[in-house]
Protein backbone atom coordinates (compact mmCIF):
# COMPACT_ATOMS: atom_id res chain seq x y z
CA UNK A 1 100.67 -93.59 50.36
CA UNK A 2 102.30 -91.01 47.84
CA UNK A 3 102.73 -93.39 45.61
CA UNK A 4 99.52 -94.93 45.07
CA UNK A 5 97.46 -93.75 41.60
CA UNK A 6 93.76 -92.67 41.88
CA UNK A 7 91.61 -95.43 40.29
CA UNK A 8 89.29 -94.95 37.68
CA UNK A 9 86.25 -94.61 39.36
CA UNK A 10 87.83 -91.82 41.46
CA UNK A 11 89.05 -90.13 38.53
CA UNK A 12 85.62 -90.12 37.16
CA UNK A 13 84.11 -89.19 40.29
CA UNK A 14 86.16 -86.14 41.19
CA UNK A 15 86.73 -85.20 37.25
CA UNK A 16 85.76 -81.77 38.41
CA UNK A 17 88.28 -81.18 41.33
CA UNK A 18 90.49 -82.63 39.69
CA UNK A 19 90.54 -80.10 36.81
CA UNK A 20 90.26 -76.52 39.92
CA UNK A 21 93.12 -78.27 41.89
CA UNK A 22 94.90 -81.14 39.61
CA UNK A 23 95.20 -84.95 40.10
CA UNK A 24 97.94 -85.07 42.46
CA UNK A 25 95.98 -82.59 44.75
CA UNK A 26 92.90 -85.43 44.92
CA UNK A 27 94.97 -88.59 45.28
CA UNK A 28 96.26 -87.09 48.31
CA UNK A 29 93.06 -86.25 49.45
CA UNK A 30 91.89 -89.75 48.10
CA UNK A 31 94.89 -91.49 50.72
CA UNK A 32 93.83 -89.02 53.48
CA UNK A 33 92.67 -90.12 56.81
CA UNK A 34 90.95 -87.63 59.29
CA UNK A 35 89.81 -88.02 62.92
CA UNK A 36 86.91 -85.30 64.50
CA UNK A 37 85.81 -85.36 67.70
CA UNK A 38 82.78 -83.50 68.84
CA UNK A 39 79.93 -84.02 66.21
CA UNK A 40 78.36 -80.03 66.47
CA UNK A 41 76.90 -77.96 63.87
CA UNK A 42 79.73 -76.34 62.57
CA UNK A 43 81.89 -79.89 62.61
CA UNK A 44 78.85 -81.24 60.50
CA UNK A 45 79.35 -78.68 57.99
CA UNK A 46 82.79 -79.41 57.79
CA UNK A 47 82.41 -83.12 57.58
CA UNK A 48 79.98 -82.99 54.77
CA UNK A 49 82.63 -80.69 52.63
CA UNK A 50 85.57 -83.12 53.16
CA UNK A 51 83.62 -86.19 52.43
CA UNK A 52 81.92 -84.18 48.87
CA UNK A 53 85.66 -83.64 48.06
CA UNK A 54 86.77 -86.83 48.71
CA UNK A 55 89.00 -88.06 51.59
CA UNK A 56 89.89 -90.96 52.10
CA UNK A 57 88.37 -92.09 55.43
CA UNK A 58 86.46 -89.64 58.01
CA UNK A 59 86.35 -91.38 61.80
CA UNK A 60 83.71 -89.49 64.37
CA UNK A 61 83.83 -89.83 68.08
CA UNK A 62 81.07 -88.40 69.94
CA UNK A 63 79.31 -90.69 72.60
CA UNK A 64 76.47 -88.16 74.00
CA UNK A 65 73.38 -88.90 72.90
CA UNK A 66 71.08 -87.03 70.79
CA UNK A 67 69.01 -84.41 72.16
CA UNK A 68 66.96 -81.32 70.38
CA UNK A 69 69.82 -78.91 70.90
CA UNK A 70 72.14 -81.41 69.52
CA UNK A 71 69.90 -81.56 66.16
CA UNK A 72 68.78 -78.24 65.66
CA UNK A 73 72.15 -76.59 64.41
CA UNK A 74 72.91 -80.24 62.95
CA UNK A 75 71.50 -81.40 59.99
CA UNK A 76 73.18 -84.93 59.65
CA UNK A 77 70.89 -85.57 62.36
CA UNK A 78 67.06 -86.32 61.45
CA UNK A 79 64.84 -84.76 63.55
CA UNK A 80 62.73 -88.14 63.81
CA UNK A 81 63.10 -89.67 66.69
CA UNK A 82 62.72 -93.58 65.32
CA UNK A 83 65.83 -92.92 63.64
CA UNK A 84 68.32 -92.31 65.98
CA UNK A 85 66.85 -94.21 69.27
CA UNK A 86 69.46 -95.66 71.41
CA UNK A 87 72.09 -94.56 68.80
CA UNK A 88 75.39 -92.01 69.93
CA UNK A 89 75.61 -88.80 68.01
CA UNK A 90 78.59 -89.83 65.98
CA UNK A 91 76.42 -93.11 65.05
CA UNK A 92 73.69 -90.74 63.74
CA UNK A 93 76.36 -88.45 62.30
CA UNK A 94 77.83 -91.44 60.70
CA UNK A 95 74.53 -93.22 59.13
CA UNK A 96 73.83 -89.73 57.43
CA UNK A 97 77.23 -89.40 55.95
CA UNK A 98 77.67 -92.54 54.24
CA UNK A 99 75.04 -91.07 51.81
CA UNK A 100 77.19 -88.08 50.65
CA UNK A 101 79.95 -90.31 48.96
CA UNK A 102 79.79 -93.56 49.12
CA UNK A 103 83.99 -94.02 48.21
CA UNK A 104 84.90 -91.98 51.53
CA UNK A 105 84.94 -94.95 54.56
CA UNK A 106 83.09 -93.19 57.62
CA UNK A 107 83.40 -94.93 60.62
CA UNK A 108 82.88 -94.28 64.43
CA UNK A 109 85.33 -94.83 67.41
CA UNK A 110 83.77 -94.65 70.96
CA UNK A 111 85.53 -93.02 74.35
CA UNK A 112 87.46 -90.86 75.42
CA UNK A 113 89.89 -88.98 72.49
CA UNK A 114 92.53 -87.33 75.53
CA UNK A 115 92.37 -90.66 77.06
CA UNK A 116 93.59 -92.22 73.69
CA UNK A 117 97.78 -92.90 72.99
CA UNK A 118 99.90 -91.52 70.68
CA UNK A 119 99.61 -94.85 68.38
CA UNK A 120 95.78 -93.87 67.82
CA UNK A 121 95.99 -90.31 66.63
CA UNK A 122 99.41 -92.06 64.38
CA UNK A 123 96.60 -93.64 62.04
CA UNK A 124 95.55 -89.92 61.06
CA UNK A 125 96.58 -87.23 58.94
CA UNK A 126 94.23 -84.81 60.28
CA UNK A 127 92.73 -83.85 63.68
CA UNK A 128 89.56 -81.87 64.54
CA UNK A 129 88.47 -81.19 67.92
CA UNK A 130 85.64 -79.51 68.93
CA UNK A 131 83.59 -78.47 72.26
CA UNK A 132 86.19 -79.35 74.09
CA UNK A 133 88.13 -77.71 77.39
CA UNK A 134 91.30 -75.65 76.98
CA UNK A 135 93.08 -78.60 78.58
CA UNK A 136 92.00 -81.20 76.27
CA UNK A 137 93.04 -78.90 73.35
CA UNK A 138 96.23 -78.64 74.65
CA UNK A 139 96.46 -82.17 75.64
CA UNK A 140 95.45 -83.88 71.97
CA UNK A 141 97.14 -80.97 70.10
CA UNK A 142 100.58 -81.80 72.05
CA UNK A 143 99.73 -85.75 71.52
CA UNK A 144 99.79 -84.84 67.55
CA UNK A 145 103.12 -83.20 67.73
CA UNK A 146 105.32 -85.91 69.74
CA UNK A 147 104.40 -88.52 66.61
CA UNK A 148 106.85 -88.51 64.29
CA UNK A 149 105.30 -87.71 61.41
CA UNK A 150 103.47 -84.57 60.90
CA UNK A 151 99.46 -84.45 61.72
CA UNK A 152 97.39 -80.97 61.14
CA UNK A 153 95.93 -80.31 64.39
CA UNK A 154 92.53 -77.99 64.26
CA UNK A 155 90.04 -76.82 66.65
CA UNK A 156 86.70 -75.24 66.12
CA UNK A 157 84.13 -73.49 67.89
CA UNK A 158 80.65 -71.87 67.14
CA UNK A 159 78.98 -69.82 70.11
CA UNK A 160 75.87 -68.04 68.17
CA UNK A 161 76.58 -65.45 65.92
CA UNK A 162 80.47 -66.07 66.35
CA UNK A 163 83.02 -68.94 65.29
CA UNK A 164 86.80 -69.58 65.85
CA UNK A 165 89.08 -71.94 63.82
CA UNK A 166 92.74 -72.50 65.27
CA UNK A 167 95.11 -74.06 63.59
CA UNK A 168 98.67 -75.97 63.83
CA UNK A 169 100.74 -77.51 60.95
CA UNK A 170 103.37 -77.61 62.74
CA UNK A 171 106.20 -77.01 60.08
CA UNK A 172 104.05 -76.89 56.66
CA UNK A 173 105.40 -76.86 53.32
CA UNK A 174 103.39 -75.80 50.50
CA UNK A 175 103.17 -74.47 46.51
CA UNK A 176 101.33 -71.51 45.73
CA UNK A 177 100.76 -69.90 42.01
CA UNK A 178 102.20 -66.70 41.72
CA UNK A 179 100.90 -65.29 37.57
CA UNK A 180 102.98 -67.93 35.66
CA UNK A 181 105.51 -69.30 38.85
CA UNK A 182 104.70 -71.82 41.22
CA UNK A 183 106.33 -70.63 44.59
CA UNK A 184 107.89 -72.73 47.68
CA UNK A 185 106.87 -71.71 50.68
CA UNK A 186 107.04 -73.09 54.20
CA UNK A 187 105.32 -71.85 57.31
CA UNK A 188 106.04 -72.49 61.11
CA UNK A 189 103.23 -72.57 63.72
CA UNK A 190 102.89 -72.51 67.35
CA UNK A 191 101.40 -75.39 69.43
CA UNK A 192 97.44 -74.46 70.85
CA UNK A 193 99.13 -73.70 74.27
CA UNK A 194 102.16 -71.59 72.90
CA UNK A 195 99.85 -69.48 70.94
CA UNK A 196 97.11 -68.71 73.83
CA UNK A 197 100.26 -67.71 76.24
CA UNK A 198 101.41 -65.11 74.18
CA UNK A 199 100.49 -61.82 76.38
CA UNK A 200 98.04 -59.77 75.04
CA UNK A 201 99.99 -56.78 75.08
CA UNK A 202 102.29 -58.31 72.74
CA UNK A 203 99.38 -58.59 69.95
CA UNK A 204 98.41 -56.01 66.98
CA UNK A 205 96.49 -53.03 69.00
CA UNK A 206 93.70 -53.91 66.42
CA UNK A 207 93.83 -57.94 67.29
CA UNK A 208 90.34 -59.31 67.15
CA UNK A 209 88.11 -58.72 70.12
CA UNK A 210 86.55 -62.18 69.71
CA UNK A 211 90.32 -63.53 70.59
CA UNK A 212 89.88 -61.53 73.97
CA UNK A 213 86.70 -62.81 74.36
CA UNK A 214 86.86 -66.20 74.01
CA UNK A 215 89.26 -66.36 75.92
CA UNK A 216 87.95 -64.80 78.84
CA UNK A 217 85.22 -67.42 78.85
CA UNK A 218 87.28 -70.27 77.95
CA UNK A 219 89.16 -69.40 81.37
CA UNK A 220 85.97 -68.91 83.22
CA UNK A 221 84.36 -72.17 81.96
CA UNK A 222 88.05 -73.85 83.19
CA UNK A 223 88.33 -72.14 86.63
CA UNK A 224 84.65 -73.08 87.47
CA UNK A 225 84.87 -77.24 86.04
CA UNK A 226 82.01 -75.67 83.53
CA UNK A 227 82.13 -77.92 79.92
CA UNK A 228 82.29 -75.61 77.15
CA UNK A 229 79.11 -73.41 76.49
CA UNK A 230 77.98 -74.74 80.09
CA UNK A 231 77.38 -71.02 80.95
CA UNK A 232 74.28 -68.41 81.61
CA UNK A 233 73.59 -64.93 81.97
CA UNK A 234 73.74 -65.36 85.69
CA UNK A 235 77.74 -65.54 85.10
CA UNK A 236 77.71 -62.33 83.15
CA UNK A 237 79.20 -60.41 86.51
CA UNK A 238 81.83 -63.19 87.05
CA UNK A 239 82.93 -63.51 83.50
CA UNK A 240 83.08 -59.41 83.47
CA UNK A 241 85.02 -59.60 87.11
CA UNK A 242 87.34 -62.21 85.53
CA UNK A 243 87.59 -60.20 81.95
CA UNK A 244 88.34 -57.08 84.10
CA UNK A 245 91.26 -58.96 85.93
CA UNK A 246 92.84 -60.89 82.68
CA UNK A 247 93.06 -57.48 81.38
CA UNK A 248 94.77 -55.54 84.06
CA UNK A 249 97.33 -58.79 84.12
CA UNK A 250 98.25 -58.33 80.39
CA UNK A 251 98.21 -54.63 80.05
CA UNK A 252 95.01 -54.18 77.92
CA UNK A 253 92.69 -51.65 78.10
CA UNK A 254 89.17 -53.46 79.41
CA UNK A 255 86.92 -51.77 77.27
CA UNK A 256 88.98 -53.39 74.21
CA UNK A 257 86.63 -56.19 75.70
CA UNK A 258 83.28 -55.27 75.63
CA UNK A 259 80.88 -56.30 78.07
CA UNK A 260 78.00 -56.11 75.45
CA UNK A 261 80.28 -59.01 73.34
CA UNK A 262 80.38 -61.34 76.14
CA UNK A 263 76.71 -60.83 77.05
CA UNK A 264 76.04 -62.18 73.68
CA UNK A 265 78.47 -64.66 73.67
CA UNK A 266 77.03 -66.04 76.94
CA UNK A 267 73.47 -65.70 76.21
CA UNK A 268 73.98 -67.48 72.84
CA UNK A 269 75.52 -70.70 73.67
CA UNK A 270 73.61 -72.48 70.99
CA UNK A 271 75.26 -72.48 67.26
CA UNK A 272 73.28 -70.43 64.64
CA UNK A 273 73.17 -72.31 61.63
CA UNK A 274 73.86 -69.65 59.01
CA UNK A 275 77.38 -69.38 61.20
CA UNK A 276 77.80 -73.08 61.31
CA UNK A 277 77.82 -73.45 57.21
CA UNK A 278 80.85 -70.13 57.05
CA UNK A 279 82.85 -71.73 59.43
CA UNK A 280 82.80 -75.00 58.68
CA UNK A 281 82.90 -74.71 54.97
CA UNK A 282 86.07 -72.16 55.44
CA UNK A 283 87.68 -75.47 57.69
CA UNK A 284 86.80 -77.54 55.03
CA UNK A 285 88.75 -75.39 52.30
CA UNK A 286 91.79 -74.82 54.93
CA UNK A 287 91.91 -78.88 55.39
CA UNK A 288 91.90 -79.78 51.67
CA UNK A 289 94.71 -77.04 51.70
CA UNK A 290 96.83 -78.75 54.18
CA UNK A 291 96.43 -81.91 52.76
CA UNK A 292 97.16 -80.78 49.12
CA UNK A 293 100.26 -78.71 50.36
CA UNK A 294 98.51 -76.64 47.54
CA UNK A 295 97.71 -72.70 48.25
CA UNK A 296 98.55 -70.64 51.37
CA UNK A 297 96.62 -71.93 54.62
CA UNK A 298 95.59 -69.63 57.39
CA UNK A 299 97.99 -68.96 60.08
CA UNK A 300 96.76 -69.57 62.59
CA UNK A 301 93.54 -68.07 64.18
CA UNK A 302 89.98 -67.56 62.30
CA UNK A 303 87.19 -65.70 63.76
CA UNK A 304 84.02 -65.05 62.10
CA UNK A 305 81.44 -62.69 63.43
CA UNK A 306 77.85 -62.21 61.95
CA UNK A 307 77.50 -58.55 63.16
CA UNK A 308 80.46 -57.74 61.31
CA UNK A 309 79.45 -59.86 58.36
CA UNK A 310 82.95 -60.71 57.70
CA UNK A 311 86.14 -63.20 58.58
CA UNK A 312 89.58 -62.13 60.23
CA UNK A 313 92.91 -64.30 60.24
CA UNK A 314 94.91 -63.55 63.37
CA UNK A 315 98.67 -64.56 63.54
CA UNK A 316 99.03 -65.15 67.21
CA UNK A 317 102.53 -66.52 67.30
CA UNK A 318 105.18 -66.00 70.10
CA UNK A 319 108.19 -63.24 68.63
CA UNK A 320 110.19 -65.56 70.25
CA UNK A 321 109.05 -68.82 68.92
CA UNK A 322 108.86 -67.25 65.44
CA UNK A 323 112.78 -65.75 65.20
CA UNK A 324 114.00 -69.56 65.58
């Protein structure tokens, strides 16, 4: 694949990119293949970005079918009815994006991505899951690491006002542009289920309080068989009995946790679409980084709130794990 030349029609096409990030960047972007799996707001975002820039192929599993709170925070799905009857939300997805860039191959695969060998997620370079369970994270992101070549494994997640990006490269090698030198670097990251086992007391005293958060009601949503978002204000004194617990285990102070940020997190399970377009378009960006093993990608947590009006990259990595 490294070898391969970008034609002339993709040299024409991208003749912009090419010139911010340089023709070796876009053919391996051109040769790139990248699997997502859970067709949301914020994934749609992202989707659109990769495809503008120019990947090589984008495949979309997502078998639930369309309903209104599946279109309103998604825009690659038109709100007429006619067009999408009887058609999966990846289908819909999939129809929509062809339209963007017609050189990018979008395709759909159907069932069940933790159900899925090692030989399917081989055919990727790239892996996005989203509105999944903690297990399944764990499950596909450990599935990516036992191949033996190396596959960026992401997860995202938009509750309302607030959004998380994880990320694994596993071992990731990369140039960045230092004035006039272009630097070597390499970075090591932790699997999904290494980094959310590092206690909490072992984390920066000023570590984001969505990490807490999140994963209070990641926990919940486990312990109680609930799918992701599946929650309601009714569980607010469960969630806080369960937040109250997690924190006395770890040695954090409760109130680092505030009940007022899981209220809101609870009460707005729906994605809010001015969150959807930050967070996926910063995925986007940290995706074409990965793949151009150009520029310094995030390690290894992003959380975006709109009350804050800003982002915040977390290193959650294990001391341990990190010495080695």
């Amino acid at each position: 694949m490294d070898g391969e030349e970008l034609t002339e029609q993709e040299t024409a096409l991208y003749d912009r990119q090419i010139r911010v990030w340089g023709a070796d960047a876009q053919r391996r972007l051109s040769k790139s293949h990248i699997l997502v799996c859970g067709m949301k707001g914020t994934v749609a975002e992202f989707c659109k970005n990769i495809v503008l820039a120019g990947v090589g192929s984008l495949t979309l599993m997502d078998d639930r079918v369309v309903t209104e709170e599946a279109w309103s925070a998604n825009f690659l799905i038109p709100p007429d009815e006619n067009v999408y009857g009887g058609k999966t939300i990846a289908e819909v997805c999939c129809d929509s994006l062809k339209d963007f860039n017609p050189m990018v191959r979008v395709s759909v695969e159907k069932g069940d991505l933790s159900s899925l060998d090692g030989e399917f997620y081989d055919k990727f370079d790239v892996v996005v899951v989203s509105c999944c369970s903690v297990t399944t994270k764990k499950l596909i992101n450990e599935k990516c690491r036992k191949l033996s070549k190396r596959v960026a494994f992401y997860t995202v997640d938009c509750r309302d006002s607030c959004g998380e990006i994880f990320v694994d490269l596993q071992n990731h090698k990369y140039s960045k542009q230092k004035i006039e030198e272009t630097i070597e670097c390499q970075l090591r990251y932790p699997s999904f289920e290494e980094a959310i086992s590092v206690p909490w007391r072992a984390l920066p005293r000023k570590a984001s309080k969505l990490y807490f958060a999140l994963r209070v009601l990641e926990q919940f949503e486990e312990a109680e068989g609930r799918s992701p978002g599946e929650i309601s204000i009714a569980d607010l004194p469960a969630v806080l009995k369960l937040k109250k617990e997690l924190c006395e285990a770890n040695a954090l102070n409760a109130s680092h946790v505030t009940d007022s940020l899981l209220e809101r997190l609870i009460i707005g399970t729906r994605e809010f679409t001015p969150v959807c377009a930050v967070v996926g378009g910063i995925l986007g960006q940290e995706v074409i980084k990965a793949i151009s093993c150009k520029g310094e990608p995030l390690k290894n947590f992003f959380f975006f709130d709109i009350m804050d009006g800003k982002g915040v990259v977390e290193d959650v990595s294990s001391p341990k794990k990190e010495s080695k």
